[in-house]
PDB file of N, CA and C in Angstrom:
ATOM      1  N   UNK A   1       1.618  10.094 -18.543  1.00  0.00           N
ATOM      2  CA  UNK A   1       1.342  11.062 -19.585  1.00  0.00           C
ATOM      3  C   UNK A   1      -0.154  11.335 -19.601  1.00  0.00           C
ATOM      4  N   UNK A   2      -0.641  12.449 -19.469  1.00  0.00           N
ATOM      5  CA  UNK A   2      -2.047  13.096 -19.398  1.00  0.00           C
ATOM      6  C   UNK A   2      -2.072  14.443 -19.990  1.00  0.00           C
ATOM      7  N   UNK A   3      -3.141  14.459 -21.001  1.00  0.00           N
ATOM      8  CA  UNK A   3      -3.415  15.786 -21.755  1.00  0.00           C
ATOM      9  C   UNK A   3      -3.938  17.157 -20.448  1.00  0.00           C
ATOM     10  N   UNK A   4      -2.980  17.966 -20.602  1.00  0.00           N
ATOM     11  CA  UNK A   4      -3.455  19.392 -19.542  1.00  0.00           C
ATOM     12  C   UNK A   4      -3.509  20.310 -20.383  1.00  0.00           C
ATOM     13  N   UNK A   5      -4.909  20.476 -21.025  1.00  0.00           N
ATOM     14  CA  UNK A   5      -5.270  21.959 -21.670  1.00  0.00           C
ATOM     15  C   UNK A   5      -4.885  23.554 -20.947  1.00  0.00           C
ATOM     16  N   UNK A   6      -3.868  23.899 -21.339  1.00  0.00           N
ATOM     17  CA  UNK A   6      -3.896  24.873 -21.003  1.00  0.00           C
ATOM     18  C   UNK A   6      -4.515  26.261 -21.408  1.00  0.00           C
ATOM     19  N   UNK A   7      -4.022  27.340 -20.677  1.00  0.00           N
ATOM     20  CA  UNK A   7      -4.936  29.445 -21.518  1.00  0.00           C
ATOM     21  C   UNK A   7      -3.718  29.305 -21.517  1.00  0.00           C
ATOM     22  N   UNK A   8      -3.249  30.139 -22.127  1.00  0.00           N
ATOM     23  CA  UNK A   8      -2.437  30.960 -22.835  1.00  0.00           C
ATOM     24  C   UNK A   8      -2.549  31.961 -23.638  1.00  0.00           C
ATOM     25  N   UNK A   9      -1.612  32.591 -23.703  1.00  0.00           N
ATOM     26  CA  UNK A   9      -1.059  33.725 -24.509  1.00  0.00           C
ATOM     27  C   UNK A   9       0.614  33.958 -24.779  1.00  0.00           C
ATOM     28  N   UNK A  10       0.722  34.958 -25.443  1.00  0.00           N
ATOM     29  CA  UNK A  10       2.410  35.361 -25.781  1.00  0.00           C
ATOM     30  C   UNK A  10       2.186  37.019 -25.608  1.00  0.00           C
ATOM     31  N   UNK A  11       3.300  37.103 -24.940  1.00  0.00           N
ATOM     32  CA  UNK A  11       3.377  38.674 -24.987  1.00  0.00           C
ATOM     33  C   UNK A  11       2.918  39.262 -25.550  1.00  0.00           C
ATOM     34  N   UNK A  12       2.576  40.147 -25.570  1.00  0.00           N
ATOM     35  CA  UNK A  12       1.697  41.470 -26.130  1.00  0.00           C
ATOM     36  C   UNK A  12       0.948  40.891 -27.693  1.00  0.00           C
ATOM     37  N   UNK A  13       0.519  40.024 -27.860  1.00  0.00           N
ATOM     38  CA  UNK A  13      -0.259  39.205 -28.116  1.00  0.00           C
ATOM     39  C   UNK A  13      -1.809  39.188 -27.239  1.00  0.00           C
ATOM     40  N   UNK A  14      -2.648  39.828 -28.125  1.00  0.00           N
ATOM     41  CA  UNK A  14      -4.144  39.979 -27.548  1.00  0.00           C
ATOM     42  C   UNK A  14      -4.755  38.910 -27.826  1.00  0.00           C
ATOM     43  N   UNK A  15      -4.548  37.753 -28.315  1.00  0.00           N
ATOM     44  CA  UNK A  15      -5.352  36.696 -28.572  1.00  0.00           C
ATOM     45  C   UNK A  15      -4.815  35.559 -27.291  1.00  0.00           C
ATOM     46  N   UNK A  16      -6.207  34.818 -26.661  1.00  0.00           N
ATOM     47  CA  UNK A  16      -6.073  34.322 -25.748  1.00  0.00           C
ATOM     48  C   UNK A  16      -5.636  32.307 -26.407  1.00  0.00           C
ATOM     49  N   UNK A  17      -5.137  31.644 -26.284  1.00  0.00           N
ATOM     50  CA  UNK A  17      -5.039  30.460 -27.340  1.00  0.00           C
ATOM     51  C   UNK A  17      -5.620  29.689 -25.835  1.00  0.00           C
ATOM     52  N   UNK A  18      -6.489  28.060 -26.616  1.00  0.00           N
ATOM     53  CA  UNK A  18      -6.017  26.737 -25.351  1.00  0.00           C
ATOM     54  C   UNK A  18      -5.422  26.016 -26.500  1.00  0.00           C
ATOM     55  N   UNK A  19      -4.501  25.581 -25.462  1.00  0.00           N
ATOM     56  CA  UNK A  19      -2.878  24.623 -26.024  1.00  0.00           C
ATOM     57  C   UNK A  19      -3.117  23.835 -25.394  1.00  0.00           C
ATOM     58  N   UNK A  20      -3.303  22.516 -25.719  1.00  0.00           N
ATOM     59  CA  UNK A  20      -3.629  20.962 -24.943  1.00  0.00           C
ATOM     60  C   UNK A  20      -1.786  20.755 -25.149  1.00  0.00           C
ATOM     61  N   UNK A  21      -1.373  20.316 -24.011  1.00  0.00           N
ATOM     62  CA  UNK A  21       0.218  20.093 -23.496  1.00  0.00           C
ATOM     63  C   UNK A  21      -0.061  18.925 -22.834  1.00  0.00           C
ATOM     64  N   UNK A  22       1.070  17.789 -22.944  1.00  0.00           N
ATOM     65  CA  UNK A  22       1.309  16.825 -21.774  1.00  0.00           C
ATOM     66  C   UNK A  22       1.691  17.232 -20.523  1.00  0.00           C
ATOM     67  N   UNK A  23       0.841  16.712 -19.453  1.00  0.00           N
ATOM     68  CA  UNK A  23       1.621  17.087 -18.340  1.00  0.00           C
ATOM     69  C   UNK A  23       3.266  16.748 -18.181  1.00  0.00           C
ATOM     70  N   UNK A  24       4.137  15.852 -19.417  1.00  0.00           N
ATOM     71  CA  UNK A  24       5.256  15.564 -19.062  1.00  0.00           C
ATOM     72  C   UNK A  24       5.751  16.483 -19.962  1.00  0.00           C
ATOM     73  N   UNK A  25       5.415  17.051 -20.601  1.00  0.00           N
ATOM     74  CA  UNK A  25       6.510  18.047 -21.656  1.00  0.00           C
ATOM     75  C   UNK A  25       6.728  19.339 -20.561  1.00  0.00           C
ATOM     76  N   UNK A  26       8.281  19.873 -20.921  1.00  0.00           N
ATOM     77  CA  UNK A  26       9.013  20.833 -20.412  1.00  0.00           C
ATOM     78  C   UNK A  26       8.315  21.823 -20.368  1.00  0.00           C
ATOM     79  N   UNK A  27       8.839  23.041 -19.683  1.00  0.00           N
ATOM     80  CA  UNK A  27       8.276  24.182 -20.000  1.00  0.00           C
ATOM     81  C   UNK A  27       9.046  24.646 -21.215  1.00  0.00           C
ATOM     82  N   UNK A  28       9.915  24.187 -21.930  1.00  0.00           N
ATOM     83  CA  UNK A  28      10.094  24.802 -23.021  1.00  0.00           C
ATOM     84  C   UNK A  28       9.426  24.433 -24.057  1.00  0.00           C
ATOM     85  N   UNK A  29       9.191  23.257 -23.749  1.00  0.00           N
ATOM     86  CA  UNK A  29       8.751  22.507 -25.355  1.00  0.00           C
ATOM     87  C   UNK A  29       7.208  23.200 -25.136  1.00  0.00           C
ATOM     88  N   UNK A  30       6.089  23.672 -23.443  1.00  0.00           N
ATOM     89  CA  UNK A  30       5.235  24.502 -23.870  1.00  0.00           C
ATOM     90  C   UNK A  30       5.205  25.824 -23.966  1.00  0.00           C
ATOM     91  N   UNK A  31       6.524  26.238 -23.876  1.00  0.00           N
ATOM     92  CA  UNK A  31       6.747  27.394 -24.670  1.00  0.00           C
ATOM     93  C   UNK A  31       6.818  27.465 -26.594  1.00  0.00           C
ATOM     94  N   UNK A  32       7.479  26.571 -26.861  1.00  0.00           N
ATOM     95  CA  UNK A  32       7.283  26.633 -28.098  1.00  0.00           C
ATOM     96  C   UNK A  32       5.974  25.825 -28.873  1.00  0.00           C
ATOM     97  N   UNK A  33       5.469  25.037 -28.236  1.00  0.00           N
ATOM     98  CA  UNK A  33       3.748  24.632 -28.507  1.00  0.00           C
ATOM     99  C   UNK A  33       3.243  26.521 -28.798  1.00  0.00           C
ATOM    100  N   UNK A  34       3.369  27.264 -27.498  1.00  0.00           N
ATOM    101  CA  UNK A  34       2.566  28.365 -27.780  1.00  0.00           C
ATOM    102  C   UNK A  34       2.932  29.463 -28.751  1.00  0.00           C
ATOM    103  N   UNK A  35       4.445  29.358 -29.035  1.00  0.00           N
ATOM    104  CA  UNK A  35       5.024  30.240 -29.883  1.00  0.00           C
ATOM    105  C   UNK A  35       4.596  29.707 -31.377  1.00  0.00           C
ATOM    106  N   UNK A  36       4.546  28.745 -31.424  1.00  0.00           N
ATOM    107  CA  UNK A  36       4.012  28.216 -32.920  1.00  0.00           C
ATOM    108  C   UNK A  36       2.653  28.502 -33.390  1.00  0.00           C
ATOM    109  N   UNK A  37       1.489  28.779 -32.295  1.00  0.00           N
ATOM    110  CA  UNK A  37       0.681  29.082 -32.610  1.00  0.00           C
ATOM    111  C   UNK A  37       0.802  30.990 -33.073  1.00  0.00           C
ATOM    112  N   UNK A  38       1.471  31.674 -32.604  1.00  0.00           N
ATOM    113  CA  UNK A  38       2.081  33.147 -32.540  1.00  0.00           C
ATOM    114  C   UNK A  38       3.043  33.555 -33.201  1.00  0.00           C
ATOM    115  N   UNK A  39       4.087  33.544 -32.745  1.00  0.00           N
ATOM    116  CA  UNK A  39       5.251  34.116 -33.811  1.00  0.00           C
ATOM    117  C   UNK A  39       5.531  33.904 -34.881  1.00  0.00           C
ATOM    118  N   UNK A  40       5.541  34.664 -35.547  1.00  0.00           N
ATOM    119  CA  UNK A  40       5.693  34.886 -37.035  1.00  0.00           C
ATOM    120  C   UNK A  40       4.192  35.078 -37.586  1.00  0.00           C
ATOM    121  N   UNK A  41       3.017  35.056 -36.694  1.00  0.00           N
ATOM    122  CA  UNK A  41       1.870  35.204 -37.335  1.00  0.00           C
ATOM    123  C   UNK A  41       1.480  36.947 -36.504  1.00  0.00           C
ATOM    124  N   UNK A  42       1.367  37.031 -35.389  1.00  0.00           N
ATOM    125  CA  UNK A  42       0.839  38.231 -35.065  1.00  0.00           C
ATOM    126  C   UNK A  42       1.924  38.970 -34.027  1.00  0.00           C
ATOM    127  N   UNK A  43       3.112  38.168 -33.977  1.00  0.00           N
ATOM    128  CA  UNK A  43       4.123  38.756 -32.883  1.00  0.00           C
ATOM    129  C   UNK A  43       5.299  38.049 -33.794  1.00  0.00           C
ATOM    130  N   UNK A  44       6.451  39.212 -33.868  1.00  0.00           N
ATOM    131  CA  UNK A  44       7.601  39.296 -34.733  1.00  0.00           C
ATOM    132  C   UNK A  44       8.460  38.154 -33.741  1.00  0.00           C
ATOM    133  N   UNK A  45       9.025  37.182 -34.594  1.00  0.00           N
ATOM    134  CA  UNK A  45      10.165  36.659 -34.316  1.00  0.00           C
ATOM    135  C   UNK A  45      11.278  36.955 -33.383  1.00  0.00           C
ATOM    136  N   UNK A  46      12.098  36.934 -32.734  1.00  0.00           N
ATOM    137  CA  UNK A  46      13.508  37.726 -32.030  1.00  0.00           C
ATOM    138  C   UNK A  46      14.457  36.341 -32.009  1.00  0.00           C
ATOM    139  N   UNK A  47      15.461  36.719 -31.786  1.00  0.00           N
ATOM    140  CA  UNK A  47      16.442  35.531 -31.407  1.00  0.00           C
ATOM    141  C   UNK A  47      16.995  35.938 -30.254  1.00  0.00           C
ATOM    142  N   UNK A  48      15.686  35.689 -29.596  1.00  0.00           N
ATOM    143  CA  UNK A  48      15.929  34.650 -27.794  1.00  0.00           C
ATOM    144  C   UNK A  48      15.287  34.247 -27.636  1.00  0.00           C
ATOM    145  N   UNK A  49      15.436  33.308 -26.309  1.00  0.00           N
ATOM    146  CA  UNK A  49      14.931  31.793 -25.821  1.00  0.00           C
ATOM    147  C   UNK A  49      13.292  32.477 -25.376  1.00  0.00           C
ATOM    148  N   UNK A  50      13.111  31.419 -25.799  1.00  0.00           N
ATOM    149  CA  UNK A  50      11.359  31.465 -25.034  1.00  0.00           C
ATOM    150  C   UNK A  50      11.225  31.079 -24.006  1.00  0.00           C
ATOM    151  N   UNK A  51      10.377  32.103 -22.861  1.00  0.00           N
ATOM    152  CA  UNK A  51       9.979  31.558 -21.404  1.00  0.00           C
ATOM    153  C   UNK A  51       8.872  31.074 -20.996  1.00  0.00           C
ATOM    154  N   UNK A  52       8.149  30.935 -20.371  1.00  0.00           N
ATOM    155  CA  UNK A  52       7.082  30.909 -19.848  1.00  0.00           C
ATOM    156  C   UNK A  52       6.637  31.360 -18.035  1.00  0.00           C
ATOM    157  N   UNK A  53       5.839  32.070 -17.981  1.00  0.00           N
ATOM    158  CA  UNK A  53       5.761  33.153 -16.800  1.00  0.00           C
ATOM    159  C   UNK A  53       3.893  31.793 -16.418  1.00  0.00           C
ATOM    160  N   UNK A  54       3.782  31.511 -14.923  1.00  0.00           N
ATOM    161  CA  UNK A  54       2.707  31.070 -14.266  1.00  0.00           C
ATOM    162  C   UNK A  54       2.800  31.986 -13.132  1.00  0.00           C
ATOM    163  N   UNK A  55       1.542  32.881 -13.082  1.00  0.00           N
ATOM    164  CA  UNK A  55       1.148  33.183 -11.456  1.00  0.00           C
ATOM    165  C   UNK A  55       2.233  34.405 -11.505  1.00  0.00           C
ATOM    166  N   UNK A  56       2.971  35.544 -12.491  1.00  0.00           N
ATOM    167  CA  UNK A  56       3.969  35.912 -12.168  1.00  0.00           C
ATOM    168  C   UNK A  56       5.599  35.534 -12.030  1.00  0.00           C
ATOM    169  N   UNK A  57       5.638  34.062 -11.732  1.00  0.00           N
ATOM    170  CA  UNK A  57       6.853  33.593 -11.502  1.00  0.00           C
ATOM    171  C   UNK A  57       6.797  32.452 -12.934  1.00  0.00           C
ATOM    172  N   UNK A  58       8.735  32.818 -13.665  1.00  0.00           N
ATOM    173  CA  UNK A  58       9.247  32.724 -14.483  1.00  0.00           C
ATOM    174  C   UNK A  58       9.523  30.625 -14.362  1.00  0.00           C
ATOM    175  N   UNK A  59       9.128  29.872 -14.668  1.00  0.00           N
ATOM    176  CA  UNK A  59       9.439  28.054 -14.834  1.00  0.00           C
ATOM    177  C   UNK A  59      10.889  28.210 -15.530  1.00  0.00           C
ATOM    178  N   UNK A  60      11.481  27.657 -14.487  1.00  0.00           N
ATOM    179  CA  UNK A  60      12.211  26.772 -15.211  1.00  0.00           C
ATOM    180  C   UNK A  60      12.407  25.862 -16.596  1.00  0.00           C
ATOM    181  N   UNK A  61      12.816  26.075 -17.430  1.00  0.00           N
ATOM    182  CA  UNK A  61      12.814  25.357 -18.991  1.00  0.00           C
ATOM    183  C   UNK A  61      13.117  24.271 -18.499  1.00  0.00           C
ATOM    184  N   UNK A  62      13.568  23.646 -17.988  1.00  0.00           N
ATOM    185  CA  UNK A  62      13.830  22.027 -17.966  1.00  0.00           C
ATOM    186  C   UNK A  62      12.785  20.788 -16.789  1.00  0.00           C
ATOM    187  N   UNK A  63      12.031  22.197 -16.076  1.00  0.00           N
ATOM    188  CA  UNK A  63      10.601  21.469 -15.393  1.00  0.00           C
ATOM    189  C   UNK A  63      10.091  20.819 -16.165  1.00  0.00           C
ATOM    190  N   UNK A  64       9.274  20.087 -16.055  1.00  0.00           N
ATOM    191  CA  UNK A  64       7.798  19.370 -16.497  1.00  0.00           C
ATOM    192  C   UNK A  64       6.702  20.375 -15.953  1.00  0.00           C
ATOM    193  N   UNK A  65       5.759  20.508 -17.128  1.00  0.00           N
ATOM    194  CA  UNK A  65       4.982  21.392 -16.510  1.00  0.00           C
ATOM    195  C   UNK A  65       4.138  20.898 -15.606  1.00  0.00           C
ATOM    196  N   UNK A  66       4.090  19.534 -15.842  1.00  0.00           N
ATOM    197  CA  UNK A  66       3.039  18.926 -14.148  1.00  0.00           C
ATOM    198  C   UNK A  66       3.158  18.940 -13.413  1.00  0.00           C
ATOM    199  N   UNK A  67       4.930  19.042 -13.060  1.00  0.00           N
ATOM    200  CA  UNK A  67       5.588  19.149 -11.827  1.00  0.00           C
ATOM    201  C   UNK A  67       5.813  20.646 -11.118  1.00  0.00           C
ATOM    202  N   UNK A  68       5.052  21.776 -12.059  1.00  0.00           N
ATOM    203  CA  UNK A  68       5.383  23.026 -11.896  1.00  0.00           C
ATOM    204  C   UNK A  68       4.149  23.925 -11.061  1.00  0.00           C
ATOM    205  N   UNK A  69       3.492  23.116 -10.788  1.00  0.00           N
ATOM    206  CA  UNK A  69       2.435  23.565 -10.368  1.00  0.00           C
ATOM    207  C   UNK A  69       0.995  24.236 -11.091  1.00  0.00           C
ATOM    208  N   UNK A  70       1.430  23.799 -12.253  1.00  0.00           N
ATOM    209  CA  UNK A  70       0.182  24.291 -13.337  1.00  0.00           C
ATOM    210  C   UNK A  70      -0.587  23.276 -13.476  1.00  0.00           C
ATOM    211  N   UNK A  71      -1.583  23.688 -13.380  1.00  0.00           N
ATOM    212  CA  UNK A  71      -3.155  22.761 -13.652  1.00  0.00           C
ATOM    213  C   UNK A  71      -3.816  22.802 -15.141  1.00  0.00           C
ATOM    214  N   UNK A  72      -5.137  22.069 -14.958  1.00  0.00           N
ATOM    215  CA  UNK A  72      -5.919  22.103 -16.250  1.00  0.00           C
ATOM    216  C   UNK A  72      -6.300  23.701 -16.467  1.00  0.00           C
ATOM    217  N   UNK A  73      -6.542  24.495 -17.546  1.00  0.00           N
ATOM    218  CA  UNK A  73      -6.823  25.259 -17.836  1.00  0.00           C
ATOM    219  C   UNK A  73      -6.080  26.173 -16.986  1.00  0.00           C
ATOM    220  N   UNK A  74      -4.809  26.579 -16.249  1.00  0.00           N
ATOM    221  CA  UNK A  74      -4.196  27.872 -15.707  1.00  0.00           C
ATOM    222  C   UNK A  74      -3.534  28.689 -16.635  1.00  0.00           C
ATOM    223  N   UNK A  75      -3.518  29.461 -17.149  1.00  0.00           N
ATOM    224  CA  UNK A  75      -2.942  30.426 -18.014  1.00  0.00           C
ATOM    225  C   UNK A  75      -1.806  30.297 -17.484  1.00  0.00           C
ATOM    226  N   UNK A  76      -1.230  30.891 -18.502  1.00  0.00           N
ATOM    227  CA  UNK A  76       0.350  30.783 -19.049  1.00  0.00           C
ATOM    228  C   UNK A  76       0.663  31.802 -19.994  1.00  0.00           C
ATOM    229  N   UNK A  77       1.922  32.424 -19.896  1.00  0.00           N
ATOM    230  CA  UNK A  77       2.493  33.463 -20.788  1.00  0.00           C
ATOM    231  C   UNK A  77       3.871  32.814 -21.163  1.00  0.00           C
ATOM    232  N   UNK A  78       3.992  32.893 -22.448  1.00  0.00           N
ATOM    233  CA  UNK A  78       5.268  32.858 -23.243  1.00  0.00           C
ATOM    234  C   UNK A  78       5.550  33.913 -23.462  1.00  0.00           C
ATOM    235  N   UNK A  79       7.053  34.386 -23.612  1.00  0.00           N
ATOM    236  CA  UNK A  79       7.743  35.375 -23.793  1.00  0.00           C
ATOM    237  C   UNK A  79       9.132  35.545 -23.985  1.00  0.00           C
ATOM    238  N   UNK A  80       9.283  36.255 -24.733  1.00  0.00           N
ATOM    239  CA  UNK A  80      10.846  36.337 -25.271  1.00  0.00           C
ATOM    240  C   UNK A  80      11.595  36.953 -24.243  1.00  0.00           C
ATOM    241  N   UNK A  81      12.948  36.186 -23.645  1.00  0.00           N
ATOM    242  CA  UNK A  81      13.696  36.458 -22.815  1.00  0.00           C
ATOM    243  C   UNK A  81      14.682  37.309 -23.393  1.00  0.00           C
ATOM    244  N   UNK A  82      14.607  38.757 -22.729  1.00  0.00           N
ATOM    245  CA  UNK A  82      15.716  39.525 -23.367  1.00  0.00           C
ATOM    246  C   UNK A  82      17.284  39.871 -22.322  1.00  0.00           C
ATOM    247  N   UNK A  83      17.390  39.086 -21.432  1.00  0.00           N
ATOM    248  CA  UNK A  83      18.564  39.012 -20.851  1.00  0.00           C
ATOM    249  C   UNK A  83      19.472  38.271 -21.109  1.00  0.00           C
TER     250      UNK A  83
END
């Protein structure tokens, strides 16, 4: 277990956040680390799952994000999955 500060953001969300994440937490659980800082404050709620997008390509929710190829400080996008 090791703290990996990540950049981030959430969809169309102009504010850039750093989210300190374990390298062992999921990509969901840092999807919702970043949604908590966002939704419901400057980006509306929806009921669907939250993703997270690195480099273009969509993680797997049940990765570890250490194992995903994300580093200290690599940005990251959360986003509401509408499929």
């Amino acid at each position: 277990m090791a703290l990996l500060p990540l950049s981030a953001n959430f969809e169309n969300d102009l504010v850039a956040l750093l989210v300190p994440v374990d390298d062992q937490d999921t990509v969901e659980v840092v999807g919702q680390k970043i949604a908590q800082l966002t939704v419901g404050h400057r980006v509306a709620a929806r009921p669907a799952p939250i993703r997270v997008r690195h480099e273009g390509r969509v993680l797997p929710p049940e990765q570890r994000i250490g194992e995903a190829g994300v580093g200290p400080l690599d940005h990251v996008e959360a986003f509401f999955d509408a499929s």
